[in-house]
C-alpha atoms as a PDB file:
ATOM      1  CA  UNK A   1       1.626 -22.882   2.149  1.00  0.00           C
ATOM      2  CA  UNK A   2       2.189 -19.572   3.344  1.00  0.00           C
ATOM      3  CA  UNK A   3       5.893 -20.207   2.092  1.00  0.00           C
ATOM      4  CA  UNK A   4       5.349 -19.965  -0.591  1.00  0.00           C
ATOM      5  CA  UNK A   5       3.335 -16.581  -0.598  1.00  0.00           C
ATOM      6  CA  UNK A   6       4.797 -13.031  -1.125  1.00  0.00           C
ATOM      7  CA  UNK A   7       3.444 -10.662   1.897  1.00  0.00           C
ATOM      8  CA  UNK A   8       2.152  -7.045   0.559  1.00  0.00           C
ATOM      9  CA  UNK A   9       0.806  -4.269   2.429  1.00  0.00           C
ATOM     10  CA  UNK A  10      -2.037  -2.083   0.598  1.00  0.00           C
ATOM     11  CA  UNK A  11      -2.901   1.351   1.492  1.00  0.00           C
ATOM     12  CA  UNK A  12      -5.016   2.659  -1.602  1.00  0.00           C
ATOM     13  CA  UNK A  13      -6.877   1.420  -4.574  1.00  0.00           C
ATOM     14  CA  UNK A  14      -6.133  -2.424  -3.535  1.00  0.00           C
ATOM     15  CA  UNK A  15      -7.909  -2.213  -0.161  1.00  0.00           C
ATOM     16  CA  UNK A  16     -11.470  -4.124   0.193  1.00  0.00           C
ATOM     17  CA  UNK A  17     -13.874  -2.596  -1.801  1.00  0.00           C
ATOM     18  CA  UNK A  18     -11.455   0.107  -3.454  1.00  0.00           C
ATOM     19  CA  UNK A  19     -11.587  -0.055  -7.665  1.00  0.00           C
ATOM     20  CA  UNK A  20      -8.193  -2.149  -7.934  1.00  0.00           C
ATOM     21  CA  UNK A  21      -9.359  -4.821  -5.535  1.00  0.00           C
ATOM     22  CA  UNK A  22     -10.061  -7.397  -8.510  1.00  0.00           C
ATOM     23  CA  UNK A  23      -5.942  -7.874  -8.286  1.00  0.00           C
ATOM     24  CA  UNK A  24      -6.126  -9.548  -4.692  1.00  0.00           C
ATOM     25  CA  UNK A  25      -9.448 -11.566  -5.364  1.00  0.00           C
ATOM     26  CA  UNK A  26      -7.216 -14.668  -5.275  1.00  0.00           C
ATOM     27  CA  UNK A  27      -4.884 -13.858  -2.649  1.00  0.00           C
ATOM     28  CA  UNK A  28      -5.159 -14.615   1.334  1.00  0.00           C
ATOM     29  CA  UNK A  29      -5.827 -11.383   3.467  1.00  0.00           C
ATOM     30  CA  UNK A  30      -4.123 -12.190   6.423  1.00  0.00           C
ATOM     31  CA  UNK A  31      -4.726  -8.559   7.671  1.00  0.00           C
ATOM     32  CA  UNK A  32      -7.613  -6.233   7.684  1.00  0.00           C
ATOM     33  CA  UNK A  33      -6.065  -3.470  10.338  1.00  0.00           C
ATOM     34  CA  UNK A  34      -2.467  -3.302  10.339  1.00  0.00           C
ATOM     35  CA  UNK A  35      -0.372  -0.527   9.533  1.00  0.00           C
ATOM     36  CA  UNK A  36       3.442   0.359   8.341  1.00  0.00           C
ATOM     37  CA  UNK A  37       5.621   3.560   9.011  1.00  0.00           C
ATOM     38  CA  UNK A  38       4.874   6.610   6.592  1.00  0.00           C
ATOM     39  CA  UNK A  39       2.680   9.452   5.251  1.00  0.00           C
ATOM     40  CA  UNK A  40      -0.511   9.457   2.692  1.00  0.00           C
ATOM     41  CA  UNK A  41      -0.212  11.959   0.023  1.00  0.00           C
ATOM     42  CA  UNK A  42      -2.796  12.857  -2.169  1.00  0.00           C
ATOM     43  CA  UNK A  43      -1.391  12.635  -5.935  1.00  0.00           C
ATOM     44  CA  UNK A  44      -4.294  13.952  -7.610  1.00  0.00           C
ATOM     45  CA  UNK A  45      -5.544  11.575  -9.654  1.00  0.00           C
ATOM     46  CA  UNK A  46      -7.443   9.391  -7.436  1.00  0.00           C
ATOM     47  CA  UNK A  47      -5.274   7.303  -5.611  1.00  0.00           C
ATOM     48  CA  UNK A  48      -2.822   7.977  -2.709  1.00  0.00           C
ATOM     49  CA  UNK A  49       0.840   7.387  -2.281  1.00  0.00           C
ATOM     50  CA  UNK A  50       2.885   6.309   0.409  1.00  0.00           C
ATOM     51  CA  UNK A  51       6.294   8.565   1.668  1.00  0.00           C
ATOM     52  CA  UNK A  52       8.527   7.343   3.592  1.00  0.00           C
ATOM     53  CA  UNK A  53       8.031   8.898   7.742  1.00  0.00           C
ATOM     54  CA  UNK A  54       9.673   6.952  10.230  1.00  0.00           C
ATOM     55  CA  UNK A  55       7.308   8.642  13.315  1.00  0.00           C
ATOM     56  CA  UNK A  56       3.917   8.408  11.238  1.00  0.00           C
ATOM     57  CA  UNK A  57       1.615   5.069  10.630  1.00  0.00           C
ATOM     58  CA  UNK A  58      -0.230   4.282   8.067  1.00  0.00           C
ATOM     59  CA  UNK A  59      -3.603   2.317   7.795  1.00  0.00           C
ATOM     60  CA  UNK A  60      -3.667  -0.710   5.202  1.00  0.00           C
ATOM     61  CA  UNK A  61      -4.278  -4.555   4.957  1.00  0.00           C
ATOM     62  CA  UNK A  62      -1.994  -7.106   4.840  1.00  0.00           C
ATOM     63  CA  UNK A  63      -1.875 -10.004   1.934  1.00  0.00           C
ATOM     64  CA  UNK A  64      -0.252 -13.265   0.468  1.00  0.00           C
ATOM     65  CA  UNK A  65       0.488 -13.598  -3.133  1.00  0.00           C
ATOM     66  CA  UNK A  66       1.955 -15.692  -5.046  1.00  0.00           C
ATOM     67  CA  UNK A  67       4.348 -14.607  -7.773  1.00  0.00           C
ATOM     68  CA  UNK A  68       2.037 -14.154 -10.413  1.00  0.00           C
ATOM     69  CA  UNK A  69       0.086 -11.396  -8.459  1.00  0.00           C
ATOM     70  CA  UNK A  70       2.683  -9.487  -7.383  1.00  0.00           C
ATOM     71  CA  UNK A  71       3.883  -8.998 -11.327  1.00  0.00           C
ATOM     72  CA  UNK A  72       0.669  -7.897 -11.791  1.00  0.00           C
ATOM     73  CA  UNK A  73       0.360  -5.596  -9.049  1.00  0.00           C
ATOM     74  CA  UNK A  74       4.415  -4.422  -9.891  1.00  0.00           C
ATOM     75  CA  UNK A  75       2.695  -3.247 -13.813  1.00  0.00           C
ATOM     76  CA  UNK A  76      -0.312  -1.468 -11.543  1.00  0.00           C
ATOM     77  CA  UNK A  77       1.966   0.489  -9.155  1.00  0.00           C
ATOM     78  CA  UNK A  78       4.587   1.503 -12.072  1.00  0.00           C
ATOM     79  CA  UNK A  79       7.495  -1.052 -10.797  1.00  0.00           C
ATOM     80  CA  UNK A  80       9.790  -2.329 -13.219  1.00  0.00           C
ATOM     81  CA  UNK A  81      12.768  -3.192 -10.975  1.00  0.00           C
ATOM     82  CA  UNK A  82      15.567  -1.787  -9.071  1.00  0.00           C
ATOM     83  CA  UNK A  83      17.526   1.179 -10.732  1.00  0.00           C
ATOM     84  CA  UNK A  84      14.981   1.328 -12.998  1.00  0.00           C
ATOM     85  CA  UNK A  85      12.296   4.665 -14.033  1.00  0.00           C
ATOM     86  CA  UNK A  86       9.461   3.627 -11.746  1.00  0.00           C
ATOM     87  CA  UNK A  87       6.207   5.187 -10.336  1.00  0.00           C
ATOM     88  CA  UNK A  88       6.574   3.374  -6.948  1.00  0.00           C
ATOM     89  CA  UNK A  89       9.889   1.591  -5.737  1.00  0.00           C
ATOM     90  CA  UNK A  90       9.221  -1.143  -3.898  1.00  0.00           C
ATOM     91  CA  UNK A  91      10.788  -2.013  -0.201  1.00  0.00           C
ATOM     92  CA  UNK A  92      10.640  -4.261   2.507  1.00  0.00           C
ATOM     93  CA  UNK A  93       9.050  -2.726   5.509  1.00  0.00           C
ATOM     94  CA  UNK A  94       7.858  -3.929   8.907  1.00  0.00           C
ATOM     95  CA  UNK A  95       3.802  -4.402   8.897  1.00  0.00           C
ATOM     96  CA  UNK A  96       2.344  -4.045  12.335  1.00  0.00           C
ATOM     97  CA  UNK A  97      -1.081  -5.702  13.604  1.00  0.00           C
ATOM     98  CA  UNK A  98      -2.267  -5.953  17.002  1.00  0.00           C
ATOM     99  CA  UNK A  99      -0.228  -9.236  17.445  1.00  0.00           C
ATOM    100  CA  UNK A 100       2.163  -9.345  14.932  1.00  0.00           C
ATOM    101  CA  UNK A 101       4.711  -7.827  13.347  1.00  0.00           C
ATOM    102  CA  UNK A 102       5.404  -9.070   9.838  1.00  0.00           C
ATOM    103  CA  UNK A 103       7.997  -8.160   7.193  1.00  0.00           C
ATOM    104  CA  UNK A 104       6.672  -7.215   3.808  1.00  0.00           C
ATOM    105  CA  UNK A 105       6.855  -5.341   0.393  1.00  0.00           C
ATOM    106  CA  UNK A 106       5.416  -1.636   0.451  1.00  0.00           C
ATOM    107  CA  UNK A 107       5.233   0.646  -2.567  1.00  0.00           C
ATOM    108  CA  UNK A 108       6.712   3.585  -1.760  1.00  0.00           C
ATOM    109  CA  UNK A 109       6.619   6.955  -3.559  1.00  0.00           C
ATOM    110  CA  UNK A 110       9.623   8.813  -3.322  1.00  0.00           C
ATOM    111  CA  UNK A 111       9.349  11.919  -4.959  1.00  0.00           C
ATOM    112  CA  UNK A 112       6.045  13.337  -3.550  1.00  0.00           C
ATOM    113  CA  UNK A 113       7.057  17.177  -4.358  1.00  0.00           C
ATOM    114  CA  UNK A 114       4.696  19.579  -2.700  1.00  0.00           C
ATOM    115  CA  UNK A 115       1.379  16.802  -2.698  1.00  0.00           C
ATOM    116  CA  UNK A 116      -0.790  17.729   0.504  1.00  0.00           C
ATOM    117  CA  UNK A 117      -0.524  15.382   3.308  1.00  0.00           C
ATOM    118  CA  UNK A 118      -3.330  12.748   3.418  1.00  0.00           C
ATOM    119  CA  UNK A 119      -3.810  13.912   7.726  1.00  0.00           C
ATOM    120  CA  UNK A 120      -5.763  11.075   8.183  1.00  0.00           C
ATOM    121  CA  UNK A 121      -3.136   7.967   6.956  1.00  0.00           C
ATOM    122  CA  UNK A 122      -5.922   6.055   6.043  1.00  0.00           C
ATOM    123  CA  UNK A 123      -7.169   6.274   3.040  1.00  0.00           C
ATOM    124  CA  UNK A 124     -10.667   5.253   2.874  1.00  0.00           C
ATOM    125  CA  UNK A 125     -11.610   7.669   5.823  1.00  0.00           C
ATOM    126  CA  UNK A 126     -10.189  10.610   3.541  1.00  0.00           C
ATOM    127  CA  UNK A 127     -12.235   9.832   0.773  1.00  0.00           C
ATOM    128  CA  UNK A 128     -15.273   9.651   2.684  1.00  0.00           C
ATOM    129  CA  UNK A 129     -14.217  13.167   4.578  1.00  0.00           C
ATOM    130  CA  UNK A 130     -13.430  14.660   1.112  1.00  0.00           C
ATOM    131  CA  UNK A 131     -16.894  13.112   0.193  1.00  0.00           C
ATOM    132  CA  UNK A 132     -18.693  14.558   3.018  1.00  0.00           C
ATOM    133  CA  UNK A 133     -17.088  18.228   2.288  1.00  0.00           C
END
């Protein structure tokens, strides 16, 4: 079954209990703590972004979908293909758990200008740091 599944790792507004959540209701979590290789940024405008930093990790879950769900999640993160104008490109990065290290599709943002570093990685504990400020 898992086959037949497309592996993405979430960092943001698709984690548990985070307001874009609804789009993995369906979908297997195979990971609660895992992480992948880059920075947090803070765009702004209430979600984070990813940046590509080979010597930084950051916090996410790990989950299955099928092909359906990933078009939908592609239209939420601003991917319309390869060589095309998107929000996010998508890659294939390693995901790392505490046993396993799994290959799957990241959204990536690559042109992050001068958006302050998310120090944390993890995006739910900066929200409830910028919440206890």
């Amino acid at each position: 079954m898992l086959n037949q599944h497309i592996l993405v790792f979430v960092y943001g507004t698709l984690l548990k209990g985070e307001p874009n959540h609804g789009y993995l209701t369906e979908a297997a979590c195979l990971e609660e703590h895992c992480c992948t290789n880059g920075r947090l940024v803070d765009t702004g405008e209430g979600y984070p972004a990813l940046i590509k930093d080979d010597y930084a990790a950051v916090k996410g879950e790990l989950y299955a979908v099928t092909d359906s769900q990933l078009k939908n999640i592609n239209r939420l993160e601003g991917y319309f293909g390869e060589n095309r104008a998107n929000l996010y490109e998508r890659k294939t990065l390693n995901v790392y758990s505490d046993s396993q290290t799994y290959s799957a599709f990241v959204y990536l943002f690559e042109n992050p200008g001068n958006l302050p570093y998310i120090t944390e990685n993890d995006w739910r504990a900066y929200q409830q740091k910028t919440a206890d400020d």
